[in-house]
C-alpha atoms as a PDB file:
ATOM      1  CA  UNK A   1      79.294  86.133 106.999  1.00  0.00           C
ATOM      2  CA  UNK A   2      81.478  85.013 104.476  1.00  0.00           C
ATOM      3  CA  UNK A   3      79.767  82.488 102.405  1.00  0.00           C
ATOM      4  CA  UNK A   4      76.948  84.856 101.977  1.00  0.00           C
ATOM      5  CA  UNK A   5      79.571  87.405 100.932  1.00  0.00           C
ATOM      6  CA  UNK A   6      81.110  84.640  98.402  1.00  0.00           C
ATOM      7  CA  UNK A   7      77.518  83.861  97.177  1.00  0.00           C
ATOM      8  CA  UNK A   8      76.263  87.154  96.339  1.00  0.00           C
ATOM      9  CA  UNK A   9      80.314  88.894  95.092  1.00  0.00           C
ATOM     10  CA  UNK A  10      80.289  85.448  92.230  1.00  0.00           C
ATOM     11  CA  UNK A  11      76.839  86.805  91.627  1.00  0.00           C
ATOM     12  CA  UNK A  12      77.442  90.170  90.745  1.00  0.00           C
ATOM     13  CA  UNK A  13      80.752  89.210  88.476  1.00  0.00           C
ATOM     14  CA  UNK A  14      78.318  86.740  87.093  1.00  0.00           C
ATOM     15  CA  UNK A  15      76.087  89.298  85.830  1.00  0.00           C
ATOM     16  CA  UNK A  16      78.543  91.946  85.054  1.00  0.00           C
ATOM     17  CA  UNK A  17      82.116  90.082  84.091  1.00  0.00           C
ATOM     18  CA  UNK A  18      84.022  93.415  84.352  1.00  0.00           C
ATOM     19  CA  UNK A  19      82.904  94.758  87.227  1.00  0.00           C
ATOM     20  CA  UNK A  20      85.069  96.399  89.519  1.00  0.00           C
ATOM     21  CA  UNK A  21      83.081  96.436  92.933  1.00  0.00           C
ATOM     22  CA  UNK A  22      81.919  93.102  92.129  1.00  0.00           C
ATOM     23  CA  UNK A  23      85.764  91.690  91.634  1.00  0.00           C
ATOM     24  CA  UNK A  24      87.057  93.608  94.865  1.00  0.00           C
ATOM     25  CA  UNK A  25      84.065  91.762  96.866  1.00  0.00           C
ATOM     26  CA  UNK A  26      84.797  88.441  95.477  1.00  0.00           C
ATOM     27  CA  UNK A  27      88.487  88.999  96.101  1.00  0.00           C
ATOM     28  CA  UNK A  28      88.254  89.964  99.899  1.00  0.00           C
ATOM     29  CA  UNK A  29      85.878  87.130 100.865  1.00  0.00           C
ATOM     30  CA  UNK A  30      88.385  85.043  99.603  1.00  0.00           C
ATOM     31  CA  UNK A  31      91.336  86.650 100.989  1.00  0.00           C
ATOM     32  CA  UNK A  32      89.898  87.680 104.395  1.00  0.00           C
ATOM     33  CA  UNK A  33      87.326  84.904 104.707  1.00  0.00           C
ATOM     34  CA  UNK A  34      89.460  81.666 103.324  1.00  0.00           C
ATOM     35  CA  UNK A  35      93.287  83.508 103.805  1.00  0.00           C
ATOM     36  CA  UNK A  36      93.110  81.998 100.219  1.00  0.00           C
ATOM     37  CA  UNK A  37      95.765  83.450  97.901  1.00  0.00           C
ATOM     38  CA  UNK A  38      96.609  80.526  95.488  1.00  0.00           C
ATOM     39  CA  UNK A  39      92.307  80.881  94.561  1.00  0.00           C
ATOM     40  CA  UNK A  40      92.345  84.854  95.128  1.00  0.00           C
ATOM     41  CA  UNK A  41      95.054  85.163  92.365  1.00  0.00           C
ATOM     42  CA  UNK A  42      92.552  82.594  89.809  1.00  0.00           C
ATOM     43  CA  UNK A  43      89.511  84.834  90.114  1.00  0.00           C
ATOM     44  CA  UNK A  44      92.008  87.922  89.908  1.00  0.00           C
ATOM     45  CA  UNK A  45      93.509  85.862  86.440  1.00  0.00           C
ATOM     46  CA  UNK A  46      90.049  86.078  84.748  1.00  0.00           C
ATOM     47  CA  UNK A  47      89.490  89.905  85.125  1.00  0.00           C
ATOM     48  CA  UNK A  48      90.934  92.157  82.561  1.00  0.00           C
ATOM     49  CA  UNK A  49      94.907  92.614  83.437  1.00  0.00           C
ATOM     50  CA  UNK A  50      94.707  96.108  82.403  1.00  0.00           C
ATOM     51  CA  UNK A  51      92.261  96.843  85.721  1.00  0.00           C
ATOM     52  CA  UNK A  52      93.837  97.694  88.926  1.00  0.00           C
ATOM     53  CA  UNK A  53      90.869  97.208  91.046  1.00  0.00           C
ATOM     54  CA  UNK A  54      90.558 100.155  92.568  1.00  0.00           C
ATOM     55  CA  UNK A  55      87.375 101.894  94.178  1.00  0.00           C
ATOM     56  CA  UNK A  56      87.777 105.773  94.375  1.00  0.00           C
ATOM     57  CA  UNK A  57      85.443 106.139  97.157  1.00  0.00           C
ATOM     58  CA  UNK A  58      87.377 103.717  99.362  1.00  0.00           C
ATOM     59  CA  UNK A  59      90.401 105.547 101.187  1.00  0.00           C
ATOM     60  CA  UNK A  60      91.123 102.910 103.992  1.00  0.00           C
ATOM     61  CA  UNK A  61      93.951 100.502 104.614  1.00  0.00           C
ATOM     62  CA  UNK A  62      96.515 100.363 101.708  1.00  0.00           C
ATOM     63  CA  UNK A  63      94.816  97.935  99.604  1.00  0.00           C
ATOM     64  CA  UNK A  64      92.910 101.197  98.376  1.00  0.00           C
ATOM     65  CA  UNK A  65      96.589 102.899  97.752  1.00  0.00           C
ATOM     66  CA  UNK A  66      97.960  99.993  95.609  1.00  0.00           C
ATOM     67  CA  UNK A  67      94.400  98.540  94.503  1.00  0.00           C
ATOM     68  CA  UNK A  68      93.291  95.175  95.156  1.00  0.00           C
ATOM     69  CA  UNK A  69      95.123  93.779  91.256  1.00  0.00           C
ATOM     70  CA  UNK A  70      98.773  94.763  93.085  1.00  0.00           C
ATOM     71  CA  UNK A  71      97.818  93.888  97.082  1.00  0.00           C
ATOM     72  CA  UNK A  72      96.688  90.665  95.728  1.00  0.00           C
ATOM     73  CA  UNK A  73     100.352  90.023  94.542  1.00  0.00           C
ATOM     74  CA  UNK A  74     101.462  91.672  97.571  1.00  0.00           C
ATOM     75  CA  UNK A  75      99.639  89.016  99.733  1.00  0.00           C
ATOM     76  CA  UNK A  76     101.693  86.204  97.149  1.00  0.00           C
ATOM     77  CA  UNK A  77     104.751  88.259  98.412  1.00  0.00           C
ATOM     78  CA  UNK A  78     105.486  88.876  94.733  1.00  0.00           C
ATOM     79  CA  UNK A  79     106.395  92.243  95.234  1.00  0.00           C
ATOM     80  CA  UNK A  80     107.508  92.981  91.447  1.00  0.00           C
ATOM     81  CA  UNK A  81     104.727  91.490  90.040  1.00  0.00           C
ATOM     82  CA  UNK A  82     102.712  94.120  92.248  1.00  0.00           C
ATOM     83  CA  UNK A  83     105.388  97.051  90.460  1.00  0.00           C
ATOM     84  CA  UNK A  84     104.710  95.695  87.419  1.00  0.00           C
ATOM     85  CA  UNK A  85     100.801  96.432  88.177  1.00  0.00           C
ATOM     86  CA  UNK A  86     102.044  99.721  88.660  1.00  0.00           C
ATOM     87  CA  UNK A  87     104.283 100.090  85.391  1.00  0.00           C
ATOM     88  CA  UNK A  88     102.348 102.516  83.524  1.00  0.00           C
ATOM     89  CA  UNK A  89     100.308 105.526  84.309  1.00  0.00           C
ATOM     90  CA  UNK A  90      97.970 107.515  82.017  1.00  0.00           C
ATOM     91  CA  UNK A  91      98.898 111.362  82.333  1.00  0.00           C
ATOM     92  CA  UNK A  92      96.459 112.781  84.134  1.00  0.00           C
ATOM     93  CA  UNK A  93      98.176 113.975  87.742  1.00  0.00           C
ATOM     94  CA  UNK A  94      95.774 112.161  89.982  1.00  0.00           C
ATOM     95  CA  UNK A  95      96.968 108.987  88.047  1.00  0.00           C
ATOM     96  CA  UNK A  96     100.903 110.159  88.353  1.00  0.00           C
ATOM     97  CA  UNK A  97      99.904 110.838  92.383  1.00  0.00           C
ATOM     98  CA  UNK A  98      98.205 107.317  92.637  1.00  0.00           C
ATOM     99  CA  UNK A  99     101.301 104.958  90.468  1.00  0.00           C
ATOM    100  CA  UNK A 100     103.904 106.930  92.803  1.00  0.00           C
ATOM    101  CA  UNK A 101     102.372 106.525  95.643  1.00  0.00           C
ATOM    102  CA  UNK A 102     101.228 102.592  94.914  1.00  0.00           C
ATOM    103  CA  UNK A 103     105.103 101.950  94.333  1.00  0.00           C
ATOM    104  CA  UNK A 104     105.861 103.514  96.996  1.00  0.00           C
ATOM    105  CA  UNK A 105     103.225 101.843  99.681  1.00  0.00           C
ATOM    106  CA  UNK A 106     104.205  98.274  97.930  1.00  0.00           C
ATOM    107  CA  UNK A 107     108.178  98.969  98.692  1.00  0.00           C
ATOM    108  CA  UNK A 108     107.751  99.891 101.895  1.00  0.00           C
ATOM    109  CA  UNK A 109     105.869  96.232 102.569  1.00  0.00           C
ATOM    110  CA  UNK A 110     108.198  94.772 100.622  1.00  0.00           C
ATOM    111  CA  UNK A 111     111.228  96.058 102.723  1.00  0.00           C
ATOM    112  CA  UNK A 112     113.341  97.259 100.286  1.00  0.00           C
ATOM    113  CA  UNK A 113     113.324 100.945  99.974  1.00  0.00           C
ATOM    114  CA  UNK A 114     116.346 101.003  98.082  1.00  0.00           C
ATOM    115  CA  UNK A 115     114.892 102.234  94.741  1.00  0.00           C
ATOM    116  CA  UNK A 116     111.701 103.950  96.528  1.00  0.00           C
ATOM    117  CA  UNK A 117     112.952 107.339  97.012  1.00  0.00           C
ATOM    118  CA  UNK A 118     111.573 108.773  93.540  1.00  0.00           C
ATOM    119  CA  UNK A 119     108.513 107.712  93.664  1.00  0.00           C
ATOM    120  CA  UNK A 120     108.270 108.713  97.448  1.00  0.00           C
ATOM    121  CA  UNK A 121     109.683 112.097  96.561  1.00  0.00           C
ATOM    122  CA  UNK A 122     107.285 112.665  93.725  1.00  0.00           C
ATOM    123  CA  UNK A 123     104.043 111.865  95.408  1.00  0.00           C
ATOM    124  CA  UNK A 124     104.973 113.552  98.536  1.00  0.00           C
ATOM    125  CA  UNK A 125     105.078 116.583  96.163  1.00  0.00           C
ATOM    126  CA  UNK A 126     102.148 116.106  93.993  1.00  0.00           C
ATOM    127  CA  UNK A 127      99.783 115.033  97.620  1.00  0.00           C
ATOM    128  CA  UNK A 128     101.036 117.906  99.379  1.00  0.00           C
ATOM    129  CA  UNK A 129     100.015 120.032  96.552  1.00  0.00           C
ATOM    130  CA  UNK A 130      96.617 118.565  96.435  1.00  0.00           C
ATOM    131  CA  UNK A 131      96.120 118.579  99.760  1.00  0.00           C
ATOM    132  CA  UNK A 132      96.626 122.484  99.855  1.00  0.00           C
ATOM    133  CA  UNK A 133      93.566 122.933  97.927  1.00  0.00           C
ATOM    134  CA  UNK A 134      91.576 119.806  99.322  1.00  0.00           C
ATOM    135  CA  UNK A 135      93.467 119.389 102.538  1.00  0.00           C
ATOM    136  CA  UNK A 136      90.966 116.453 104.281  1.00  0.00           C
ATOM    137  CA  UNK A 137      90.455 114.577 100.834  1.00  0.00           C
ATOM    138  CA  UNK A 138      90.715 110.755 102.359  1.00  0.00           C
ATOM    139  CA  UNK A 139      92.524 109.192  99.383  1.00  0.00           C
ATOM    140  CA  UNK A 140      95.153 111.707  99.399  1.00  0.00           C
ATOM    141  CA  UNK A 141      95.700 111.658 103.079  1.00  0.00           C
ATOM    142  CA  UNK A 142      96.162 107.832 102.891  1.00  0.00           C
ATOM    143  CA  UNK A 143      98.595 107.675  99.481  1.00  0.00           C
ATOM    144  CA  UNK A 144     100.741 110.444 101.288  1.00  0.00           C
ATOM    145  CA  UNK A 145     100.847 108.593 104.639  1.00  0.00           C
ATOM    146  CA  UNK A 146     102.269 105.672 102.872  1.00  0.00           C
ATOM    147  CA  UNK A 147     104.664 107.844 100.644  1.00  0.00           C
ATOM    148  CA  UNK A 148     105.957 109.463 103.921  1.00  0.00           C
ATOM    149  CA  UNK A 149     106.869 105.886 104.974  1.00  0.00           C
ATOM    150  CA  UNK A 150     108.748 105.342 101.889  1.00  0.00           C
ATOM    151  CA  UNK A 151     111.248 108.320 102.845  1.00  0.00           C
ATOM    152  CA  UNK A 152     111.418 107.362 106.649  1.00  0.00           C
ATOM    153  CA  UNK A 153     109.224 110.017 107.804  1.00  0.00           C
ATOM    154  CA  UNK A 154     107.535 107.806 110.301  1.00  0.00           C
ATOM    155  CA  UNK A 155     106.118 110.811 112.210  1.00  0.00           C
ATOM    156  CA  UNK A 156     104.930 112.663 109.127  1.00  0.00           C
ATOM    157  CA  UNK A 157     103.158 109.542 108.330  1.00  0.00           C
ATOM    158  CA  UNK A 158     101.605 108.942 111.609  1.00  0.00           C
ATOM    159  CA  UNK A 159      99.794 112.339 111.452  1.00  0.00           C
ATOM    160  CA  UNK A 160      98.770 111.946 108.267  1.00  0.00           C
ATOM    161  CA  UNK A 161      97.276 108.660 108.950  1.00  0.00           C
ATOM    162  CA  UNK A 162      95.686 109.968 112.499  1.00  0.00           C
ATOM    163  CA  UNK A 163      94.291 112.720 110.647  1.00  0.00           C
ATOM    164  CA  UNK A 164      92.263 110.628 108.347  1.00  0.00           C
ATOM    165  CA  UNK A 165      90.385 108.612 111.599  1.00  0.00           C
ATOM    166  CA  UNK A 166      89.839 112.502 112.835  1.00  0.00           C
ATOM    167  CA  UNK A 167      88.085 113.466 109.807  1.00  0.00           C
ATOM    168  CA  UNK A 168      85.594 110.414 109.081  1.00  0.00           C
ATOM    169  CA  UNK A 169      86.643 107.674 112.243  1.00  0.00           C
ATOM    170  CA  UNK A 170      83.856 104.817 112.621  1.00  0.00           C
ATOM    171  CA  UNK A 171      81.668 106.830 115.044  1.00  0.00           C
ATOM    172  CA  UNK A 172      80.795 108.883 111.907  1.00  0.00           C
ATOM    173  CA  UNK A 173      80.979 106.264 109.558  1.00  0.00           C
ATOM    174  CA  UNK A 174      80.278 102.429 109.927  1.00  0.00           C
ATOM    175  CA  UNK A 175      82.284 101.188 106.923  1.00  0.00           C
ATOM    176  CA  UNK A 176      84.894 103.886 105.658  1.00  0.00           C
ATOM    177  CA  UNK A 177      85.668 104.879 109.434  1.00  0.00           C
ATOM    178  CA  UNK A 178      86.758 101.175 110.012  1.00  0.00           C
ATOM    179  CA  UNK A 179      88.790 100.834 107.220  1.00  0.00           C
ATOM    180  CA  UNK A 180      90.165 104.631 108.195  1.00  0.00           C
ATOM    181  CA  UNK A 181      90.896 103.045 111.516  1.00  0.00           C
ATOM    182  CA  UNK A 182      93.075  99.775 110.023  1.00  0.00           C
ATOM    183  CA  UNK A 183      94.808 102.244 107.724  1.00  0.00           C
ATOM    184  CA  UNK A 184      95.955 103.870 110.770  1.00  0.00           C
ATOM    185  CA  UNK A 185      97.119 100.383 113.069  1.00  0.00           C
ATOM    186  CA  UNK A 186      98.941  99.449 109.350  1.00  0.00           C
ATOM    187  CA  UNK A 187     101.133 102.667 109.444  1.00  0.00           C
ATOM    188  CA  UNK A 188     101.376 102.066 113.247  1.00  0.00           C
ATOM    189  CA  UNK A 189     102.755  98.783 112.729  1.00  0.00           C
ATOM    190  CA  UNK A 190     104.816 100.290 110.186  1.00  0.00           C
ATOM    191  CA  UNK A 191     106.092 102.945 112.326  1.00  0.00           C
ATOM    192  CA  UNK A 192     107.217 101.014 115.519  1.00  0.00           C
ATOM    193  CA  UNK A 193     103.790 101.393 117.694  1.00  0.00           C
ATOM    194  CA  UNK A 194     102.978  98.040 118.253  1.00  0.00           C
ATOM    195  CA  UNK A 195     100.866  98.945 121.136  1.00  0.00           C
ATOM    196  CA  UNK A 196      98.481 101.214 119.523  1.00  0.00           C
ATOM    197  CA  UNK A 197      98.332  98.772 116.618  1.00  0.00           C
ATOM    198  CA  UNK A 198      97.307  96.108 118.403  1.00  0.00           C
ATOM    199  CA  UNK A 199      95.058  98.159 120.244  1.00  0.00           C
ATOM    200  CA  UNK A 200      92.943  99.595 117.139  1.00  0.00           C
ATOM    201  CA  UNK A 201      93.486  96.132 115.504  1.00  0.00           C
ATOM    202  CA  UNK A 202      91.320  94.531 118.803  1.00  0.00           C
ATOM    203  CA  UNK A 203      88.677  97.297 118.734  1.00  0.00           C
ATOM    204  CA  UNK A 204      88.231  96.159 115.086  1.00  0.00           C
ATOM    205  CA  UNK A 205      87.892  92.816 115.414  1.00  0.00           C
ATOM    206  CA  UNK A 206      85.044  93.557 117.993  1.00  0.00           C
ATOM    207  CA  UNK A 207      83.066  95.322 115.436  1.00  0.00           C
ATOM    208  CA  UNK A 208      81.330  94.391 112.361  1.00  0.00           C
ATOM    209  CA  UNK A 209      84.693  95.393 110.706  1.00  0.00           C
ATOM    210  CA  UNK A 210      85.464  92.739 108.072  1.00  0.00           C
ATOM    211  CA  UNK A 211      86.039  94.561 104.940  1.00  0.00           C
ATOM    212  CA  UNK A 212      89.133  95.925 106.430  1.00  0.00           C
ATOM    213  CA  UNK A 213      90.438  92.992 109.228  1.00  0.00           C
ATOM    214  CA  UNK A 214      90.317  89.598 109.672  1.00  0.00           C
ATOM    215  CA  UNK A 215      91.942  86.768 112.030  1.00  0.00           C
ATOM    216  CA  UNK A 216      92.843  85.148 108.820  1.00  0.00           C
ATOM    217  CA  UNK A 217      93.804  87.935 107.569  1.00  0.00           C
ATOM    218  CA  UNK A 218      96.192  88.942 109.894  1.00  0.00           C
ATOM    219  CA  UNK A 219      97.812  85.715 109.644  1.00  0.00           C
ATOM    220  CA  UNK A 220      98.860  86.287 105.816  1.00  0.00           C
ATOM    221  CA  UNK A 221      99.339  90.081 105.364  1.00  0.00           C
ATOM    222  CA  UNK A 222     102.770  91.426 105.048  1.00  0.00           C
ATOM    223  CA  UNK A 223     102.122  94.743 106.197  1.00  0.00           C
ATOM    224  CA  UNK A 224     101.901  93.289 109.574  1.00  0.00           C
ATOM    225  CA  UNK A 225     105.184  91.453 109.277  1.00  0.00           C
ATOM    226  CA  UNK A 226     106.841  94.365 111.812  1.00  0.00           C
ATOM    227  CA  UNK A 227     104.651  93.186 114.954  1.00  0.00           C
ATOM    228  CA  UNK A 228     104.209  89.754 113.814  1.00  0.00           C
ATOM    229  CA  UNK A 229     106.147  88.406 116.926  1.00  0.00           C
ATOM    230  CA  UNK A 230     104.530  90.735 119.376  1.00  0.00           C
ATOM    231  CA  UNK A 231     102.830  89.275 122.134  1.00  0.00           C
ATOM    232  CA  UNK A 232      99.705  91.259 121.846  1.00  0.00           C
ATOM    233  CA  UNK A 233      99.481  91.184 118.303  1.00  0.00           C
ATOM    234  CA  UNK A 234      99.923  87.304 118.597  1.00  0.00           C
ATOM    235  CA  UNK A 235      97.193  87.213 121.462  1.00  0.00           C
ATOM    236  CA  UNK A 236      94.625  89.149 118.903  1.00  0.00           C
ATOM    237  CA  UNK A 237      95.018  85.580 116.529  1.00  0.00           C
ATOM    238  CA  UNK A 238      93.619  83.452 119.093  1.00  0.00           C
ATOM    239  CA  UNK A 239      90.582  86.083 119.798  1.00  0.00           C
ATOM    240  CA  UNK A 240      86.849  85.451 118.349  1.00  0.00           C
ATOM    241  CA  UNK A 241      86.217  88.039 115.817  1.00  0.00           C
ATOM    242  CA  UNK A 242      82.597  90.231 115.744  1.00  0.00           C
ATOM    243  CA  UNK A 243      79.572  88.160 113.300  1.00  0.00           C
ATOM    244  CA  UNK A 244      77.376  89.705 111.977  1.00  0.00           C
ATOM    245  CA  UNK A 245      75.653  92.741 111.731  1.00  0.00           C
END
């Protein structure tokens, strides 16, 4: 129900010019509504430049890894523009875990994972640390899935990701559970299983499931560059997607 979504994001940001769940709306009903990047990165160009855009109750898909400032520049497939997002960290270790993990989760899109060891190395450390003390902590599950991808654990990262659906998958919750569930067919994609992908991709597009997947937003995310070509994931593009509630 996207221009109801438009209507009432460009409300809130109307009333509140800086705010951050506002912004994120207004971005992903133009992104996953429109498949709208040129207008996505306007609206992004009048929010303050030193927000990221993230929501720290949202531990989904990797738009919540990166925040929405960076994916949006991931989208533009300007992947150093999206580092650059990512440039500077305050010191606080849940803000070193998120900026290595970010760079990590936006090199691993990007293809190029020549300079992503590091960062991958450093958050792998710092999340598996965290996780000892708060082992099913969704935001930390997701970063480190990502990170695992950045240092060819493929396997590592599959569990991870697998283990977040276990913990909170859309049976137990309507809205984080999907986007749990498209975090997991991302690092699928990422990982060479196309089939299950494509499989938890089509389950989502039968449910009210937008926040997190689109028809036109399959057509313009990278992370889905891997099984672009593959029959069934070319199939779920000429599918009708779930309306409403």
């Amino acid at each position: 129900m996207w221009k109801d979504a438009e209507r009432v994001a460009r409300h809130a940001v109307s009333i509140d010019p800086y705010d951050v769940i506002g912004m994120r709306a207004l971005l992903l009903t133009i992104l996953n509504g429109k498949g709208d990047v040129n207008e996505a990165q306007r609206v992004l160009a009048t929010f303050p430049p030193d927000n990221k855009i993230i929501i720290a109750s949202i531990a989904g898909d990797i738009g919540s890894v990166t925040g929405e400032r960076a994916y949006t520049f991931v989208l533009s497939r300007k992947f150093e523009d999206a580092l650059k997002v990512w440039g500077t960290t305050g010191g606080a270790a849940g803000d070193e875990r998120r900026q290595a993990s970010a760079r990590s989760a936006i090199r691993v899109v990007a293809g190029d994972l020549s300079d992503a060891t590091a960062d991958a190395e450093k958050a792998v450390k710092l999340l598996e640390q965290r996780l000892q003390q708060r082992p099913n902590e969704l935001v930390s599950l997701r970063q480190l899935s990502w990170s695992y991808l950045a240092l060819n654990r493929s396997s590592d990262a599959l569990k991870t990701a697998r283990q977040l659906v276990e913990v909170l998958p859309p049976e137990k919750d309507a809205l984080l559970g999907a986007a749990n569930l498209a975090g997991l067919a991302e690092i699928e994609a990422r990982s060479g299983a196309a089939v299950e992908a494509v499989k938890n991709l089509r389950r989502l597009l039968s449910i009210p499931a937008g926040e997190s997947v689109t028809i036109t937003r399959l057509k313009i995310d990278p992370v889905w560059d891997p099984i672009r070509n593959d029959p069934g994931f070319q199939e779920l593009l000429t599918l009708k997607e779930h309306v409403g509630p």
